[in-house]
C-alpha atoms as a PDB file:
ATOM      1  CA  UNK A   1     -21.790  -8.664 -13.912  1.00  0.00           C
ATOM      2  CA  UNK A   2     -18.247  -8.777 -14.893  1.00  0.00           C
ATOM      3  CA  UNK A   3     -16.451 -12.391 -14.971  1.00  0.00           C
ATOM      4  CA  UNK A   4     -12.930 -12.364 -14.762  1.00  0.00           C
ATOM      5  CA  UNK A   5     -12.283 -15.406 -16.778  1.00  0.00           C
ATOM      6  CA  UNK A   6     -13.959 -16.174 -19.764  1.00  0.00           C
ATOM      7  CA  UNK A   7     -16.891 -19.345 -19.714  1.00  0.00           C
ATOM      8  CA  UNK A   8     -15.559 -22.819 -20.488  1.00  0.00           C
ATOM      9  CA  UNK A   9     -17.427 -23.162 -23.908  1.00  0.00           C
ATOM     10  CA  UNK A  10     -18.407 -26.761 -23.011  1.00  0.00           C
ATOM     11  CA  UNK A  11     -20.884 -25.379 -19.904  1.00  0.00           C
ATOM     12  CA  UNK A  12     -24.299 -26.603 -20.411  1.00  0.00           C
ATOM     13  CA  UNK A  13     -25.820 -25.535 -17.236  1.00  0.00           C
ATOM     14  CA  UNK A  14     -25.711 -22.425 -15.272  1.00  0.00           C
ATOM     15  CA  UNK A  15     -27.005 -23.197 -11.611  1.00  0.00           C
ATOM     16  CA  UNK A  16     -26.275 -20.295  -8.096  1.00  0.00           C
ATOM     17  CA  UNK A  17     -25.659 -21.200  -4.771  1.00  0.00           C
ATOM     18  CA  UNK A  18     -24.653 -19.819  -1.618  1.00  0.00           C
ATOM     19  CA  UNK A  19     -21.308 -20.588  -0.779  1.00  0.00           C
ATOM     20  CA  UNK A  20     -18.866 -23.312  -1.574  1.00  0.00           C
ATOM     21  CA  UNK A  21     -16.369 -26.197   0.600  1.00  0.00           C
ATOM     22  CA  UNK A  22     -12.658 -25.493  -0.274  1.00  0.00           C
ATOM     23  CA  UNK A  23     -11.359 -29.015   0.387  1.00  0.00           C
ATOM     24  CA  UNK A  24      -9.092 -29.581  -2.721  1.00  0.00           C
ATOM     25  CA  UNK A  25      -9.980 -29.234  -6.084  1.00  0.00           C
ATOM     26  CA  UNK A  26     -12.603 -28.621  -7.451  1.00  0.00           C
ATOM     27  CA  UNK A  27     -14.475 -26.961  -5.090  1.00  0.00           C
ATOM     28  CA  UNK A  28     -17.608 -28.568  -3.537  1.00  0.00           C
ATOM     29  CA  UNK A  29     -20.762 -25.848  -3.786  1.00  0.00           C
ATOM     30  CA  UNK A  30     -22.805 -25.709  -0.762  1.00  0.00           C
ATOM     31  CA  UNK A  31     -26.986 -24.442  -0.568  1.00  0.00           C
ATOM     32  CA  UNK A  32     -28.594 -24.392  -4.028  1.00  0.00           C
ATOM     33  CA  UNK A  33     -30.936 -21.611  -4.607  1.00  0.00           C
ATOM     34  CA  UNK A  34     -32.812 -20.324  -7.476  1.00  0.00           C
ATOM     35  CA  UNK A  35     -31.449 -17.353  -9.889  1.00  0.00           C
ATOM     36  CA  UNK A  36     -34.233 -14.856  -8.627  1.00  0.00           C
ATOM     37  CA  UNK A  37     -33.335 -15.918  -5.099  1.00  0.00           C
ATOM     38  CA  UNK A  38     -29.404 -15.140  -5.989  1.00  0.00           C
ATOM     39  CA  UNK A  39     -30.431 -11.324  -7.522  1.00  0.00           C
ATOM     40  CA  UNK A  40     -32.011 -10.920  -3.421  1.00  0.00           C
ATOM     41  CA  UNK A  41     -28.128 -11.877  -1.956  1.00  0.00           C
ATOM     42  CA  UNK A  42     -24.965  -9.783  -1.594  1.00  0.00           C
ATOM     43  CA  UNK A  43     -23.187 -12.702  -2.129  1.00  0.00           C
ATOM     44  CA  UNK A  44     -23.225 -16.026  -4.364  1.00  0.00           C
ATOM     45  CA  UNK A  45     -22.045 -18.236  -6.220  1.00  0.00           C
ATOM     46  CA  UNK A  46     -22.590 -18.639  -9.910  1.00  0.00           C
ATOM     47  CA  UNK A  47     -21.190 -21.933 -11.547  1.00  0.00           C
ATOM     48  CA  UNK A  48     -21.549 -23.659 -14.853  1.00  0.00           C
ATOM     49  CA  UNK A  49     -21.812 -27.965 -15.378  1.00  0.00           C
ATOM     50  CA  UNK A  50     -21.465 -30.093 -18.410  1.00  0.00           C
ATOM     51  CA  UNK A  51     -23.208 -32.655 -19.632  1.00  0.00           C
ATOM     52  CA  UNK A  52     -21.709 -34.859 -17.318  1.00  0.00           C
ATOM     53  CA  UNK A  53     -22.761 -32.838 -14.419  1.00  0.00           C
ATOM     54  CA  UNK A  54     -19.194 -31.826 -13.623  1.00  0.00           C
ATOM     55  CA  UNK A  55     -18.596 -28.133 -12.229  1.00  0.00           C
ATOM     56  CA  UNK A  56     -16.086 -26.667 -15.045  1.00  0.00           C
ATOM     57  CA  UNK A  57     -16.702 -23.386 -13.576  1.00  0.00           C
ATOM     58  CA  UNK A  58     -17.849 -20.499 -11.032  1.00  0.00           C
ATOM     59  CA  UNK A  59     -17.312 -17.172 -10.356  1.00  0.00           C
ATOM     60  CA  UNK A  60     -18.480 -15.955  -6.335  1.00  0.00           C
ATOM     61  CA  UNK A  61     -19.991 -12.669  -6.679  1.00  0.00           C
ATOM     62  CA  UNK A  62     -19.275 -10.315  -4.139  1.00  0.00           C
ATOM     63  CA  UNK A  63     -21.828  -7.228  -4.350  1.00  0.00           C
ATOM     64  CA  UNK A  64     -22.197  -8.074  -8.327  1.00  0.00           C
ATOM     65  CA  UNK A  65     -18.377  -8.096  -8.445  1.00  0.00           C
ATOM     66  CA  UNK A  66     -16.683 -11.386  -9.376  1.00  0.00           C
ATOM     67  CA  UNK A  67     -14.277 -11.875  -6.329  1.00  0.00           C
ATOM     68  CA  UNK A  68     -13.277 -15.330  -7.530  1.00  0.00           C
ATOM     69  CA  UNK A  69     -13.130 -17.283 -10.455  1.00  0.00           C
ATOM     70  CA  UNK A  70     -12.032 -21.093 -10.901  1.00  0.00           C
ATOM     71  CA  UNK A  71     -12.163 -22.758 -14.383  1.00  0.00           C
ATOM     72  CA  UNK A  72     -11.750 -26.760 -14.104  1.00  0.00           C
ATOM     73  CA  UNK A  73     -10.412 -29.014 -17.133  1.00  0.00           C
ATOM     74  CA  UNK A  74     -10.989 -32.902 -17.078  1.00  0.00           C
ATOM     75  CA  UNK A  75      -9.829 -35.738 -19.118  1.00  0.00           C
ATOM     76  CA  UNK A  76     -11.514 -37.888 -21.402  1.00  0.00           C
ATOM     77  CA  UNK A  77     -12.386 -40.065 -18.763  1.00  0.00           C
ATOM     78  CA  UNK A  78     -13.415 -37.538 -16.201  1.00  0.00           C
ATOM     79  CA  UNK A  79     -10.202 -36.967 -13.859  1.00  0.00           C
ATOM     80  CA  UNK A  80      -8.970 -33.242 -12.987  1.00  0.00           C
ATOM     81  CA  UNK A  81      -6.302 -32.079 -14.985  1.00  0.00           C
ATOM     82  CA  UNK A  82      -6.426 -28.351 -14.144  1.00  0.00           C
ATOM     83  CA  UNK A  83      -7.644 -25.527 -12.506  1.00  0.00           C
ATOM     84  CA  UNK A  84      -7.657 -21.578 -13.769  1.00  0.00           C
ATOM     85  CA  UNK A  85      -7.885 -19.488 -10.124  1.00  0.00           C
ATOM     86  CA  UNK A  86      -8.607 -15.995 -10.744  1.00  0.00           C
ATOM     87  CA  UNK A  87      -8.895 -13.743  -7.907  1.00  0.00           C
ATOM     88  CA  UNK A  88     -10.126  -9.750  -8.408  1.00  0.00           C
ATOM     89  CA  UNK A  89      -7.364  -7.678  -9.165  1.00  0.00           C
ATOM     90  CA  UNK A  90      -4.554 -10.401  -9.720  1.00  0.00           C
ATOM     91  CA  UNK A  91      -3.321 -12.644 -12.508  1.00  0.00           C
ATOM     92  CA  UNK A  92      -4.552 -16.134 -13.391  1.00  0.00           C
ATOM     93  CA  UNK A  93      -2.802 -18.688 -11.862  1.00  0.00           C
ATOM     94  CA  UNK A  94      -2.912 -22.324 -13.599  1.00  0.00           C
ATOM     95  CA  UNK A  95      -2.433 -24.896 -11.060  1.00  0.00           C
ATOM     96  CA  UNK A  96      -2.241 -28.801 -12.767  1.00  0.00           C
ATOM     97  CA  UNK A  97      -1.705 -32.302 -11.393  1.00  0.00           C
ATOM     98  CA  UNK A  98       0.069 -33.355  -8.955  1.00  0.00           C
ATOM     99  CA  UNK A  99      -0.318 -29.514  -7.644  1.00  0.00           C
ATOM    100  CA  UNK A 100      -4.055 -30.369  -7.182  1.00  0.00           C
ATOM    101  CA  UNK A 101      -3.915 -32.602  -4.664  1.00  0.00           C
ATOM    102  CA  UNK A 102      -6.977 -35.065  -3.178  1.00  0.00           C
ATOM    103  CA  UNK A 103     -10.187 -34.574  -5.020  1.00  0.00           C
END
């Protein structure tokens, strides 16, 4: 499966579920399933925590095409600094504080 963006090197985790909330950033993932119940779906949601159990990343798989892609970067005390939105077929866009918005 391709991933349009690489893996933030501090993931820890790698956990699937089956949609997401797009309320701000970052996004809020909805349903967790199992990997082998992910390879049964069309669509999904693969995402990546640290140790802190913060999502610093997930791609939504479309048909085992990464559709989107969102890369999240936190300060030393936890807080969102940035996003890295990637959709298929278009540039990277970095979008930072105050751009955010509420959590």
């Amino acid at each position: 499966m391709p991933v349009l963006v690489e893996v933030v090197p501090a993931a820890r985790a790698c956990r699937y579920f089956v949609t997401y909330a797009a309320i701000g950033l970052p996004f809020r993932l909805i349903g967790p399933i199992e990997g082998e119940q992910a390879l049964n779906r069309n669509t999904f949601i693969r995402a990546w925590f640290d140790d802190g159990e913060r999502l610093i990343g997930f791609d939504k798989l479309v048909h085992a095409d990464v559709e989107l892609s969102h890369r999240y970067f936190y300060d030393e005390d936890g807080a969102l600094l940035s996003a890295l939105v990637t959709m298929a077929g278009e540039a990277p866009v970095r979008v930072t504080l105050p751009e955010i918005g509420a959590e």
